[in-house]
N, C-alpha and C. Protein backbone atom coordinates (compact mmCIF):
# COMPACT_ATOMS: atom_id res chain seq x y z
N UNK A 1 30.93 8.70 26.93
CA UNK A 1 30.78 8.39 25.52
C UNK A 1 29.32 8.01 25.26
N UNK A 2 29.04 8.90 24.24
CA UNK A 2 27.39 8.69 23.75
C UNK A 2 27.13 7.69 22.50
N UNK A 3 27.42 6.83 22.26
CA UNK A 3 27.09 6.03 21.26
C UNK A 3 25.19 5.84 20.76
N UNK A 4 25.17 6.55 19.44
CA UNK A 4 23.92 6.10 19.25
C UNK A 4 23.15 5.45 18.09
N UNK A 5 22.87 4.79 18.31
CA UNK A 5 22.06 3.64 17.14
C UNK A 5 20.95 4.55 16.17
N UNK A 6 21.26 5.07 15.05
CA UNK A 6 20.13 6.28 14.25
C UNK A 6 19.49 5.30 13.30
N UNK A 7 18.13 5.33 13.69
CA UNK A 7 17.07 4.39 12.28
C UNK A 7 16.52 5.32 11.68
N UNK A 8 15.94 6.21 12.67
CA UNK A 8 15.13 7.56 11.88
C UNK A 8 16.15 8.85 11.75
N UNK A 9 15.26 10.22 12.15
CA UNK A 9 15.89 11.16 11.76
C UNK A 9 16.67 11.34 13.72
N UNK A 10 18.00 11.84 13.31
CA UNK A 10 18.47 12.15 14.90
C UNK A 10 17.35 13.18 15.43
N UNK A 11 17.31 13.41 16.96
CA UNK A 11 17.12 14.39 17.65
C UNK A 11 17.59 15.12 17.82
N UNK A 12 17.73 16.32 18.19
CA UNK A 12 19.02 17.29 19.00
C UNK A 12 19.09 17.29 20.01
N UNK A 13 18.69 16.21 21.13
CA UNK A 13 18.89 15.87 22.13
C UNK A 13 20.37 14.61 21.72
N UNK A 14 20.17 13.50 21.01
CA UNK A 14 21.14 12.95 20.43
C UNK A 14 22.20 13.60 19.53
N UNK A 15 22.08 14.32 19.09
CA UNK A 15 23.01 14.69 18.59
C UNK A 15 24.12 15.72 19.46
N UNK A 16 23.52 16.64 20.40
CA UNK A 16 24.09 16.71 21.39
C UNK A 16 24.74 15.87 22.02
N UNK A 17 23.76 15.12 22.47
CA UNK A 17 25.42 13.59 23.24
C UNK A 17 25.76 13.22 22.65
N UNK A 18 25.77 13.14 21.17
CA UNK A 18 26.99 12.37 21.07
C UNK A 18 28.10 13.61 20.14
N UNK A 19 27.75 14.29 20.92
CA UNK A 19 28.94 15.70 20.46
C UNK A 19 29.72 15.94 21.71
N UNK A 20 29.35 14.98 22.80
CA UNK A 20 30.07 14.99 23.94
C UNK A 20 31.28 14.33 23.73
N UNK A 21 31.92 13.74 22.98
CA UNK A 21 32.25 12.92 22.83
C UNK A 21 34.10 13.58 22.42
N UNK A 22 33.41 14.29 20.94
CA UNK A 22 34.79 15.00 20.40
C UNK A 22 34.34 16.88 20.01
N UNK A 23 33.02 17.08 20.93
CA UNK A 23 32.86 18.07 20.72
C UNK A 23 32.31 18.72 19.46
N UNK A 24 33.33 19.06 18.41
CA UNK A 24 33.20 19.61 17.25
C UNK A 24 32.78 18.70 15.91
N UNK A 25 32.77 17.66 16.27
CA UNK A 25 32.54 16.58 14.89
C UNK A 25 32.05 15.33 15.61
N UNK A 26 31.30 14.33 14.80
CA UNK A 26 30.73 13.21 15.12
C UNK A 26 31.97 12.19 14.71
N UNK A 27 32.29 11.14 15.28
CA UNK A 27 32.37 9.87 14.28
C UNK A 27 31.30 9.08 14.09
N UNK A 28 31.22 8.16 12.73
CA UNK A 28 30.00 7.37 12.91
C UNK A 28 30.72 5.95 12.26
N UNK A 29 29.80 5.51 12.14
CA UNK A 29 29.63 4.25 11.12
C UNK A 29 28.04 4.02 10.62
N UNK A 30 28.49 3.91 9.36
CA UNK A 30 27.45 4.34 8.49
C UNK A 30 26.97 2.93 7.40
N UNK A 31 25.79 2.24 7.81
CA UNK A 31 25.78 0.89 7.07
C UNK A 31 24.97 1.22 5.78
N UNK A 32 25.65 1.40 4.39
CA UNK A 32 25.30 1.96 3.25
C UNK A 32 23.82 0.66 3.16
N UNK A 33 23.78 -0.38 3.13
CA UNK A 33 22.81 -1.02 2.47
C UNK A 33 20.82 -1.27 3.84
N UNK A 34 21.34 -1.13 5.00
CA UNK A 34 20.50 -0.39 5.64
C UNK A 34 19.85 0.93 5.95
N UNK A 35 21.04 1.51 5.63
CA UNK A 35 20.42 3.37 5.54
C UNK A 35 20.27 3.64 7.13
N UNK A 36 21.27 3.39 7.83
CA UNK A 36 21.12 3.61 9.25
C UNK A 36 22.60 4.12 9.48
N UNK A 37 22.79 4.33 10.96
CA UNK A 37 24.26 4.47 11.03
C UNK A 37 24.19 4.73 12.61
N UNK A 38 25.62 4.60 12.99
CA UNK A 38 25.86 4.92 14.86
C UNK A 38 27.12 5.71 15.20
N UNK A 39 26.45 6.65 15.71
CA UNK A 39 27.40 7.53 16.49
C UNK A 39 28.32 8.00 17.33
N UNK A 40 29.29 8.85 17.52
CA UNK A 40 29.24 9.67 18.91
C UNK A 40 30.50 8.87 19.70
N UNK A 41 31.08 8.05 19.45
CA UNK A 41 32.55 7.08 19.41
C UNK A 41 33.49 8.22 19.62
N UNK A 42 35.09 7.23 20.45
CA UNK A 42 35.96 7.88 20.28
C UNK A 42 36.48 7.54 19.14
N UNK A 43 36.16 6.21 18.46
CA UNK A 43 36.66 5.92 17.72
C UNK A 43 35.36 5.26 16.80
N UNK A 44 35.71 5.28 15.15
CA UNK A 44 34.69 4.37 14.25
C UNK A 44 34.33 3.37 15.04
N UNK A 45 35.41 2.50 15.09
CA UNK A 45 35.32 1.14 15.26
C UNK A 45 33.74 0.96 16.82
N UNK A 46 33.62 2.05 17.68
CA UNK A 46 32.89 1.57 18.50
C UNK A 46 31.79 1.88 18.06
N UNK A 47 31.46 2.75 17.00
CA UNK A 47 30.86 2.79 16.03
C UNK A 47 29.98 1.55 15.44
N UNK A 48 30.82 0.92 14.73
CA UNK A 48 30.64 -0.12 13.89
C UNK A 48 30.24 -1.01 14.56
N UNK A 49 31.35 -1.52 15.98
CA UNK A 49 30.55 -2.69 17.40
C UNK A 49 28.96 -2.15 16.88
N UNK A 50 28.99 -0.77 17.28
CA UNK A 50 26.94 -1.09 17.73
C UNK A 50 26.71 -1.51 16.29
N UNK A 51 26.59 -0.92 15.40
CA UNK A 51 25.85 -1.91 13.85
C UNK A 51 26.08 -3.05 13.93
N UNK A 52 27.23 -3.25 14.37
CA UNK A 52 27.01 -5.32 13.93
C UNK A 52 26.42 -5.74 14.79
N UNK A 53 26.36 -5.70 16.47
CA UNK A 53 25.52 -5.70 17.07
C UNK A 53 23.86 -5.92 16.92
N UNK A 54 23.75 -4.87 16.02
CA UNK A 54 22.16 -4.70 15.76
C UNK A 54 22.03 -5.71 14.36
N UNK A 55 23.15 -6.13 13.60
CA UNK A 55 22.71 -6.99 12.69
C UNK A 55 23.33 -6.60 11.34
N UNK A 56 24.01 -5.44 11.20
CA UNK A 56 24.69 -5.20 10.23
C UNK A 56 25.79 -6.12 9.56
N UNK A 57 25.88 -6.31 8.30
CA UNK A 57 27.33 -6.44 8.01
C UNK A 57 28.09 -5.75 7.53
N UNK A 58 30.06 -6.38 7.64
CA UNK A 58 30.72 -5.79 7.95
C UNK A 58 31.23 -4.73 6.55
N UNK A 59 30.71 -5.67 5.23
CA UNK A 59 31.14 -5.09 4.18
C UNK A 59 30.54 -3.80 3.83
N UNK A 60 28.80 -4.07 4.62
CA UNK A 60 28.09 -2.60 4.38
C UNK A 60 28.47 -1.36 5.29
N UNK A 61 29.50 -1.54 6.35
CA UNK A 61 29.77 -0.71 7.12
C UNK A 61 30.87 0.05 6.76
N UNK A 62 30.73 1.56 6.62
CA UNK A 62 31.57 2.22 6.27
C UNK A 62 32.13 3.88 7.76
N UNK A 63 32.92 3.95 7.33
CA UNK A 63 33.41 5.16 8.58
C UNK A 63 33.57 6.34 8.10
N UNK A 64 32.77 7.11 8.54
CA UNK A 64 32.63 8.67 8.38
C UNK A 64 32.80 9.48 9.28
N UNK A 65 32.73 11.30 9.43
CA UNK A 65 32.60 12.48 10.41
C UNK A 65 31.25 12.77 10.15
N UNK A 66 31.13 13.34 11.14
CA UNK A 66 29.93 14.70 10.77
C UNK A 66 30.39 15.74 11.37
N UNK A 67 30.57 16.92 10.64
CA UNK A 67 30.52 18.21 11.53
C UNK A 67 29.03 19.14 11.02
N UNK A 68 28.23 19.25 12.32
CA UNK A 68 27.55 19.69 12.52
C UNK A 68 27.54 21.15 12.08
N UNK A 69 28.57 21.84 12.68
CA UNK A 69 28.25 23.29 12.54
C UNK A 69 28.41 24.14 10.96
N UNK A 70 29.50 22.56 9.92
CA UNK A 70 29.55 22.96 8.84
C UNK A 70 28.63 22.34 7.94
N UNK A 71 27.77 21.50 8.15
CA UNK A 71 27.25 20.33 7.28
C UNK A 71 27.78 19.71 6.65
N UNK A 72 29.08 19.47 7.35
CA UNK A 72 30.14 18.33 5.95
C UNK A 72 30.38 17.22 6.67
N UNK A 73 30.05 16.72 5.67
CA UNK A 73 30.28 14.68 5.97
C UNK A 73 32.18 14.77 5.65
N UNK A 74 32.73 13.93 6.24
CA UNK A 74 34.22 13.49 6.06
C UNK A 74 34.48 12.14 5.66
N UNK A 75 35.25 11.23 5.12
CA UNK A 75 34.88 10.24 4.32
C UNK A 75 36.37 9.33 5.16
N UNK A 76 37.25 9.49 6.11
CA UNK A 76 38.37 9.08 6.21
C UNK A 76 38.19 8.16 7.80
N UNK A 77 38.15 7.20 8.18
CA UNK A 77 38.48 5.84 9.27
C UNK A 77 39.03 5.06 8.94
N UNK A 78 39.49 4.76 9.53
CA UNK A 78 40.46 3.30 9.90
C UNK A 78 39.72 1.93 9.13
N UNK A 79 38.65 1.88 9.81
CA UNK A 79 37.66 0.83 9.27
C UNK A 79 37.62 0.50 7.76
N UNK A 80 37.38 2.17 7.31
CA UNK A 80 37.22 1.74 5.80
C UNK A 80 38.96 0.80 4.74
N UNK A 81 39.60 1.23 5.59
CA UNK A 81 40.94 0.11 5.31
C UNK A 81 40.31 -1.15 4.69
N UNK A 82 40.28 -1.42 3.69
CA UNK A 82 39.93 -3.19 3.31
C UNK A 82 39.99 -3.25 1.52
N UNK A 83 41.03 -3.92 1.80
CA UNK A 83 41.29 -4.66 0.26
C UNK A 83 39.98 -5.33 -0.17
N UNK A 84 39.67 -6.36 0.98
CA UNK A 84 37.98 -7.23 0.13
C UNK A 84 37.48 -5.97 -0.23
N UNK A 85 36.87 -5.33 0.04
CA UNK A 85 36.40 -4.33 -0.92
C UNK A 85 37.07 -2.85 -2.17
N UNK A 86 38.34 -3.32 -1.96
CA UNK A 86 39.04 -2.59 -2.80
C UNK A 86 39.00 -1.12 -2.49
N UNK A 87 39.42 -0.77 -1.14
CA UNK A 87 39.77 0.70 -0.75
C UNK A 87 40.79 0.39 0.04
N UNK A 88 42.04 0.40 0.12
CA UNK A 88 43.22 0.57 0.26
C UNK A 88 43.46 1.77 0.96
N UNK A 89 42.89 2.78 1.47
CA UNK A 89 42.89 3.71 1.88
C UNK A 89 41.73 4.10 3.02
N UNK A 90 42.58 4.72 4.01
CA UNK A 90 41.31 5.61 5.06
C UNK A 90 39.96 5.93 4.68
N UNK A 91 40.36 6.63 3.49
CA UNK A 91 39.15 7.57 3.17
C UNK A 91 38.55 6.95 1.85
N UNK A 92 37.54 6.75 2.10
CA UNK A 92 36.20 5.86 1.03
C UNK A 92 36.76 6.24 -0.45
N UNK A 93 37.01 5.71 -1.27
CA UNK A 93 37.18 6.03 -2.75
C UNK A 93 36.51 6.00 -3.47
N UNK A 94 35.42 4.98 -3.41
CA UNK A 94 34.44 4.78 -4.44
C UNK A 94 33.22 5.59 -4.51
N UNK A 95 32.93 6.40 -5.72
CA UNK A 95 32.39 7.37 -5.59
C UNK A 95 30.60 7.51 -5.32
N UNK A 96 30.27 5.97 -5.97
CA UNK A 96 29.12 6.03 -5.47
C UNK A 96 29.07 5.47 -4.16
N UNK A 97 29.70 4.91 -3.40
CA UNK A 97 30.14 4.97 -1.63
C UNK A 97 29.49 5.99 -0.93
N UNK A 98 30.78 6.92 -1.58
CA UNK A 98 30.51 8.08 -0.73
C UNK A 98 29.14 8.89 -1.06
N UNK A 99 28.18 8.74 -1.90
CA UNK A 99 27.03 9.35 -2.35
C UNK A 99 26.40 8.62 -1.57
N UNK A 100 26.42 7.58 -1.24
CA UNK A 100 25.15 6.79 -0.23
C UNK A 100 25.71 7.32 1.25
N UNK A 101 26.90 7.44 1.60
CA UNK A 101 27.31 7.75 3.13
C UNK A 101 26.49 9.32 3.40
N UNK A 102 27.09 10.26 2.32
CA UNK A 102 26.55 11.50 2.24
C UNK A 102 25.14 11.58 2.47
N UNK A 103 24.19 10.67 1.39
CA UNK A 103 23.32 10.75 1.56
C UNK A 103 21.95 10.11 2.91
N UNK A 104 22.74 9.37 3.38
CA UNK A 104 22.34 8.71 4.73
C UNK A 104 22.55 9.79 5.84
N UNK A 105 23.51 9.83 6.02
CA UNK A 105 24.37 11.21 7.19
C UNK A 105 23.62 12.14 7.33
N UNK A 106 23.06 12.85 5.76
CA UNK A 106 22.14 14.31 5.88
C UNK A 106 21.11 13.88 6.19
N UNK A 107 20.17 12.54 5.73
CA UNK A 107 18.60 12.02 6.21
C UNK A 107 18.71 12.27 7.46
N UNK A 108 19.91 11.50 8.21
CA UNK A 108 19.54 11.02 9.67
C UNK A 108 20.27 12.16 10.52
N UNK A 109 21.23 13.03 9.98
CA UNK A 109 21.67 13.79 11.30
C UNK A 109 21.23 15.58 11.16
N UNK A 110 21.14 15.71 9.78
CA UNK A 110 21.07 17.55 9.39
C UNK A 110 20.05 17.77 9.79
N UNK A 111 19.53 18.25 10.99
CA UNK A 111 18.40 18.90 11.76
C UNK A 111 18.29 20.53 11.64
């Protein structure tokens, strides 16, 4: 498992490992109010460990895919589960949410 901490733009050396992982798609966790995010998990959640780790919080952390070969971000984890923030659901609802996840994901991973 390749877990990786993205501040700048990925490599394709990183993005490769952490496609080791599930192959065809990334998971990440994606901290909307830093503009960073971490990769390459079997799951979000180990994801999210590394952001809080590095200093994130938990409310700015959100759970996404990446598939590489299509350029589509996916909007559905476990993580994003949370009433305090009023998503009741897997997959991110709030629409400007998902415009900052989208838009973070393509800075740091579309090579």
């Amino acid at each position: 498992m390749h877990i990786h901490l993205i501040k700048n733009k990925a490599s394709r050396q990183q993005i490769t490992e952490m496609l080791t992982t599930l192959e065809t798609y990334i998971k990440l966790a994606v901290d909307v109010d830093r503009k960073i995010l971490a990769g390459g998990g079997e799951l979000h959640a180990d994801c999210e460990a590394v952001l809080l780790n590095d200093g994130s919080k938990q409310e700015n952390v959100w759970g996404a895919n990446w598939i590489p070969l299509q350029k589509k971000v996916g909007y559905e984890a476990m993580l994003n589960i949370s009433t305090r923030r009023n998503n009741p659901s897997m997959e991110i609802q709030d629409p400007r949410i998902r415009k900052l996840v989208e838009a973070i994901v393509f800075e740091r991973l579309d090579i």
